[in-house]
Protein backbone atom coordinates (compact mmCIF):
# COMPACT_ATOMS: atom_id res chain seq x y z
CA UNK A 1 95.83 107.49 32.78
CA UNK A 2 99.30 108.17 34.46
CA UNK A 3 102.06 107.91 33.70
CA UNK A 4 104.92 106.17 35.58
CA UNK A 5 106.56 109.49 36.10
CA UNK A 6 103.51 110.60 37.69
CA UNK A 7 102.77 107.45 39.50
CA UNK A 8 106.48 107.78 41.14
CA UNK A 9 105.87 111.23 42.04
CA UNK A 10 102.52 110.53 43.94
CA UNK A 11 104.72 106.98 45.71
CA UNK A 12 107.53 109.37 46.95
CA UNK A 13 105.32 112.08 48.54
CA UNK A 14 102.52 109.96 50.09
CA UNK A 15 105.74 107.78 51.38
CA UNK A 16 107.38 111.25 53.10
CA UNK A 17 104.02 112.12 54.28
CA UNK A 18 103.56 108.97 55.73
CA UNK A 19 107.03 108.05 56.88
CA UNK A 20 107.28 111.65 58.77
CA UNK A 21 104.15 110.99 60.59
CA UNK A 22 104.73 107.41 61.74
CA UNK A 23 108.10 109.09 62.40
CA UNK A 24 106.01 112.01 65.00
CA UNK A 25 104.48 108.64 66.68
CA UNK A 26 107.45 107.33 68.31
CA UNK A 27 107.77 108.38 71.25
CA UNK A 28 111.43 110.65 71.90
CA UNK A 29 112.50 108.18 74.82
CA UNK A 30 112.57 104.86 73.13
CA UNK A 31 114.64 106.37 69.94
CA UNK A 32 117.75 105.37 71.90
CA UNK A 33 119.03 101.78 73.24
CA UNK A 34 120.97 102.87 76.27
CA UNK A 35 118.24 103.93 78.49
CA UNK A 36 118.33 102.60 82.26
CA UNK A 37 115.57 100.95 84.53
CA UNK A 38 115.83 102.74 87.47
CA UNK A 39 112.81 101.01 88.89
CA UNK A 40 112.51 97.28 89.29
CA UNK A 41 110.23 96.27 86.48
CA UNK A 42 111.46 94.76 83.20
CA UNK A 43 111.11 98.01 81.08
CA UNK A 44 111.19 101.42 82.61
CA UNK A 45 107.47 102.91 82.78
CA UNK A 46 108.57 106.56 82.16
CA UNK A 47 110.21 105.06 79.01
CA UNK A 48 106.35 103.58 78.46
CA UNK A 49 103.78 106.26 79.58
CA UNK A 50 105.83 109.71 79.00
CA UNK A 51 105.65 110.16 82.53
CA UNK A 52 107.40 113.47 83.51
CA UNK A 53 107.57 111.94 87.38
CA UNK A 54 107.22 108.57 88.80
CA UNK A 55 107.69 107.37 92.17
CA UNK A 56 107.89 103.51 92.88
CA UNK A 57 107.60 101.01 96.28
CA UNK A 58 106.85 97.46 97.46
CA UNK A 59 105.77 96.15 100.58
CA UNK A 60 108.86 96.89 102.58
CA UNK A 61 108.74 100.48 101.65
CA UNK A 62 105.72 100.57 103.30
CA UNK A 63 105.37 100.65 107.80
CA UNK A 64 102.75 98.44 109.70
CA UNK A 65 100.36 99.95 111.77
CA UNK A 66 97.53 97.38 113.03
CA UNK A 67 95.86 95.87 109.65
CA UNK A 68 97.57 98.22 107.52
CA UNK A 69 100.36 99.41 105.76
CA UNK A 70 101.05 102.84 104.77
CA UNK A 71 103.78 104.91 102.46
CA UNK A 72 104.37 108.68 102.11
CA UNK A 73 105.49 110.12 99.29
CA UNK A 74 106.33 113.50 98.28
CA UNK A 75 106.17 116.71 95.70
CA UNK A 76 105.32 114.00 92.88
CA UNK A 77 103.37 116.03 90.32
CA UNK A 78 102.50 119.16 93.21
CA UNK A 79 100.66 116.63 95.49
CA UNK A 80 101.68 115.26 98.79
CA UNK A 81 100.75 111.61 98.75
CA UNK A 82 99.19 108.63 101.31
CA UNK A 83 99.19 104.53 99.60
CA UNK A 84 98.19 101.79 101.76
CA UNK A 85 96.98 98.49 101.68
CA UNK A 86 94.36 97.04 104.48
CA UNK A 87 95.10 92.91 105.07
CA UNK A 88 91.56 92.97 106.24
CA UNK A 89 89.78 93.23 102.88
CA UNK A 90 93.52 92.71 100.53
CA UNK A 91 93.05 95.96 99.12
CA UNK A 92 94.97 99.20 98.29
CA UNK A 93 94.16 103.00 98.43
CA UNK A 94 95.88 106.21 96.89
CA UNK A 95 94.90 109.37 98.69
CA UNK A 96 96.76 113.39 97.51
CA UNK A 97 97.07 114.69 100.87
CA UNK A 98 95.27 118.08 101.70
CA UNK A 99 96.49 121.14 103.44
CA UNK A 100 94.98 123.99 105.26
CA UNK A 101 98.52 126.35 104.77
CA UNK A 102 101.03 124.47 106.02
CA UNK A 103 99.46 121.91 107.77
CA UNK A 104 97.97 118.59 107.12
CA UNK A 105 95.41 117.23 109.60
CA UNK A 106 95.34 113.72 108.16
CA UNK A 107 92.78 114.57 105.19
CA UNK A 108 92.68 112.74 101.64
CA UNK A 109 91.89 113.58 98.37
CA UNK A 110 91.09 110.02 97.08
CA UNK A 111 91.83 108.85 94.25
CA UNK A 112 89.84 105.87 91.81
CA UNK A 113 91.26 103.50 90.08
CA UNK A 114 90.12 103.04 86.55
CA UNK A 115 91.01 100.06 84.30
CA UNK A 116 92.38 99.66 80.51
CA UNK A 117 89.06 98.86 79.68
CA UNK A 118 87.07 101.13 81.56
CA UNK A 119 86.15 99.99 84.79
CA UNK A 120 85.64 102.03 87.40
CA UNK A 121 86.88 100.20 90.86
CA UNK A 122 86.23 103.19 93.14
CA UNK A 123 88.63 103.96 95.49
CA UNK A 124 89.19 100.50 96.66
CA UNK A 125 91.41 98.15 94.47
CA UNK A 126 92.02 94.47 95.84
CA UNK A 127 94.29 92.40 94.90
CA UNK A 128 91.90 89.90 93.01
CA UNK A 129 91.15 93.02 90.91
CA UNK A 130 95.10 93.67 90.31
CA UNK A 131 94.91 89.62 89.31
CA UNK A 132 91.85 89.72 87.38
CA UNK A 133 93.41 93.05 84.98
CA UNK A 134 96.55 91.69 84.39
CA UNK A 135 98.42 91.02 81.48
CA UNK A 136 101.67 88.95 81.61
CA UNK A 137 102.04 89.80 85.31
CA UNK A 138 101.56 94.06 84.77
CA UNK A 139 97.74 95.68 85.49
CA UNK A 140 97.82 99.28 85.10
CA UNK A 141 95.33 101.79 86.51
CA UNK A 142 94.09 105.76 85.10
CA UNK A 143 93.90 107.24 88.90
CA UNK A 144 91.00 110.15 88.96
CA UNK A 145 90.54 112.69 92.18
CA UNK A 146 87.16 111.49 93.44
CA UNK A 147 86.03 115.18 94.26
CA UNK A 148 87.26 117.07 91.20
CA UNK A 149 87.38 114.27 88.77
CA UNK A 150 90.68 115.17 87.80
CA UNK A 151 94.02 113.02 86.51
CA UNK A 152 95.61 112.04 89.44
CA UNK A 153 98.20 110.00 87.00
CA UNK A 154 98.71 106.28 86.76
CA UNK A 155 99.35 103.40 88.91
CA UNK A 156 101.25 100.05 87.52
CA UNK A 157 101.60 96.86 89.59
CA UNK A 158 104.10 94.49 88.21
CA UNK A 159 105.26 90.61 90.17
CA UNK A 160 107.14 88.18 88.24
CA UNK A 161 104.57 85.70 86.96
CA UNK A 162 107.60 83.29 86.72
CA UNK A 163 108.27 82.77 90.61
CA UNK A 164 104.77 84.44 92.01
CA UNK A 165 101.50 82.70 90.67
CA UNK A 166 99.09 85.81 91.50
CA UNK A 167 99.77 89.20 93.21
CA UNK A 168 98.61 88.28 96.31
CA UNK A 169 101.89 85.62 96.79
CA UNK A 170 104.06 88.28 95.55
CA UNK A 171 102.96 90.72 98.06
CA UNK A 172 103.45 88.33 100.61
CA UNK A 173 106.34 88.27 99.78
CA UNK A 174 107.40 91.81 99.04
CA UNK A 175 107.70 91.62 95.24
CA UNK A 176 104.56 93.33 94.25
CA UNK A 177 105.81 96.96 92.91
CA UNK A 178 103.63 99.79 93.00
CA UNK A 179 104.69 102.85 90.58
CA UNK A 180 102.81 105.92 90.79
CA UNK A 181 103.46 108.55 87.38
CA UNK A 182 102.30 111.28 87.05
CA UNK A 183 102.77 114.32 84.04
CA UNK A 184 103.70 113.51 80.45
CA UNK A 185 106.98 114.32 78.41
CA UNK A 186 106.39 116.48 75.65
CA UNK A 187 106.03 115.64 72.30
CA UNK A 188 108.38 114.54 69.49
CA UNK A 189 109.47 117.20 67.67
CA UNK A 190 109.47 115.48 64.13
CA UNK A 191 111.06 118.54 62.38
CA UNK A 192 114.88 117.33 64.50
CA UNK A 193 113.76 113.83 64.14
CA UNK A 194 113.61 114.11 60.59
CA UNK A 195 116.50 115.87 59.95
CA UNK A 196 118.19 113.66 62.42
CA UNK A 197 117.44 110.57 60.20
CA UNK A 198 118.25 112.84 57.03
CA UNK A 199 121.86 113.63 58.34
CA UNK A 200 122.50 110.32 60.36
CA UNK A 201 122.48 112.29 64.08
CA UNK A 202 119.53 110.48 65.67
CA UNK A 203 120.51 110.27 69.47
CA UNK A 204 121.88 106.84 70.96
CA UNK A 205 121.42 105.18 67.42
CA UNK A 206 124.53 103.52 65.63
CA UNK A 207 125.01 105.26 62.43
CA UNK A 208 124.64 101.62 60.47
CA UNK A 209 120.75 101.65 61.71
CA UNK A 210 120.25 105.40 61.33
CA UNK A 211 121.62 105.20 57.60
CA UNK A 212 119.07 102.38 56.88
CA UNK A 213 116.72 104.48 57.98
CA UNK A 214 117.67 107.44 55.86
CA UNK A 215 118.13 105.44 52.68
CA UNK A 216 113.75 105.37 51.87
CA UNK A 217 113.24 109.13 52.68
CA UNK A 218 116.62 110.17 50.98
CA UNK A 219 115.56 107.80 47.73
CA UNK A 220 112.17 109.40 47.78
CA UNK A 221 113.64 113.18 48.04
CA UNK A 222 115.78 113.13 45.30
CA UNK A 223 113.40 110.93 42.94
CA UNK A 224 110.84 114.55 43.66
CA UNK A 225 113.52 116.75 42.53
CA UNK A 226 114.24 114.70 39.43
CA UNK A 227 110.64 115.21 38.53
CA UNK A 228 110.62 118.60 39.48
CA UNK A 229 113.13 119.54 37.33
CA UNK A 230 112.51 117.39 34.56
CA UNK A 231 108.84 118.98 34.61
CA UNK A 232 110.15 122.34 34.58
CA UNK A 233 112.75 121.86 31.69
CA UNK A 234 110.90 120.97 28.37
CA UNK A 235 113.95 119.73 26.57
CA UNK A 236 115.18 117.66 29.63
């Protein structure tokens, strides 16, 4: 049976173990509180998805021609880009533009949009699909090159549920926000993040709430070299 020495011991190292790893999971962006929406949805998306890249319109953004509505957008992860929206059927398409050297004779790589649960919409989303996805007013879409089947990045829609009641009113009326990201940030590296919590320097967090934090892991590191030593010393 073990004793409580031993029971301690095994408490403070699966608790390190486990704290550093939960610690790894957060993602580096959200450790600070000072962060600023550059885009006009209630928390920033890069902040969300690790997105190295994001670009982001609405409907004014976007020029008329006939039935549809069209945006360009540039270098956003080493793609040229087309998004429109056709009032004929309600629905939008993402295209990468493609070039034959330096010039682009009005070809598309398209893109389709897969859901959080795994439907596959094509390259054709409408907006009763945006309505039908969303959760709390936010549907978000896995975008896939139709020819290579490679990650073409994300694509969010957002409308305020609290003035529009579907995404079809709010693109009406030029609050439906489109945000394209593409890339992701790299990972935490949980080696400075521990030794940030360890020595009260985490980035853009007030020393009151990093020192809580270091209290557990600094309780559990000395309680291992108290065994330690009192293992190694017979007469201790």
């Amino acid at each position: 049976m073990a004793t409580s020495e031993q029971a301690g011991f095994v408490f403070a190292v699966a608790f390190i173990v486990l704290f550093a790893g939960f610690t790894a999971m957060v993602p580096v962006d959200l450790q600070g509180a000072e962060a600023t929406t550059e885009i006009l949805v209630p928390v920033d998306p890069s902040l969300v998805s690790d997105w190295t890249d994001y670009e982001d319109w609405n409907k004014t953004d976007m020029t008329p021609i006939g039935t549809e509505y069209f945006f360009d957008y540039d270098a956003l992860g080493g793609f040229d880009w087309r998004a429109w929206f056709t009032t004929i059927t309600d629905s939008f398409a993402v295209g990468a533009k493609v070039y034959w050297g330096p010039f682009w004779f009005g070809t598309l790589d398209y893109v389709q949009f897969m859901s959080s649960t795994g439907k596959n919409y094509d390259t054709s989303l409408t907006l009763t699909d945006i309505e039908n996805d969303a959760v709390e007013g936010t549907a978000k879409y896995n975008l896939i090159f139709s020819e290579s089947g490679n990650d073409a990045g994300d694509l969010i829609f957002y409308w305020n549920e609290t003035t529009y009641s579907d995404p079809s009113d709010a693109w009406d009326n030029s609050d439906l926000v489109l945000v394209h990201g593409v890339g992701f940030a790299p990972n935490t590296n949980i080696v400075s993040l521990l030794v940030g919590i360890l020595f009260l320097q985490l980035p853009d967090v007030p020393v009151e709430i990093n020192l809580l934090l270091a209290v557990f892991p600094w309780a559990s590191v000395v309680y291992i070299i108290w065994f330690i030593v009192k293992e190694s010393l017979p007469f201790f």
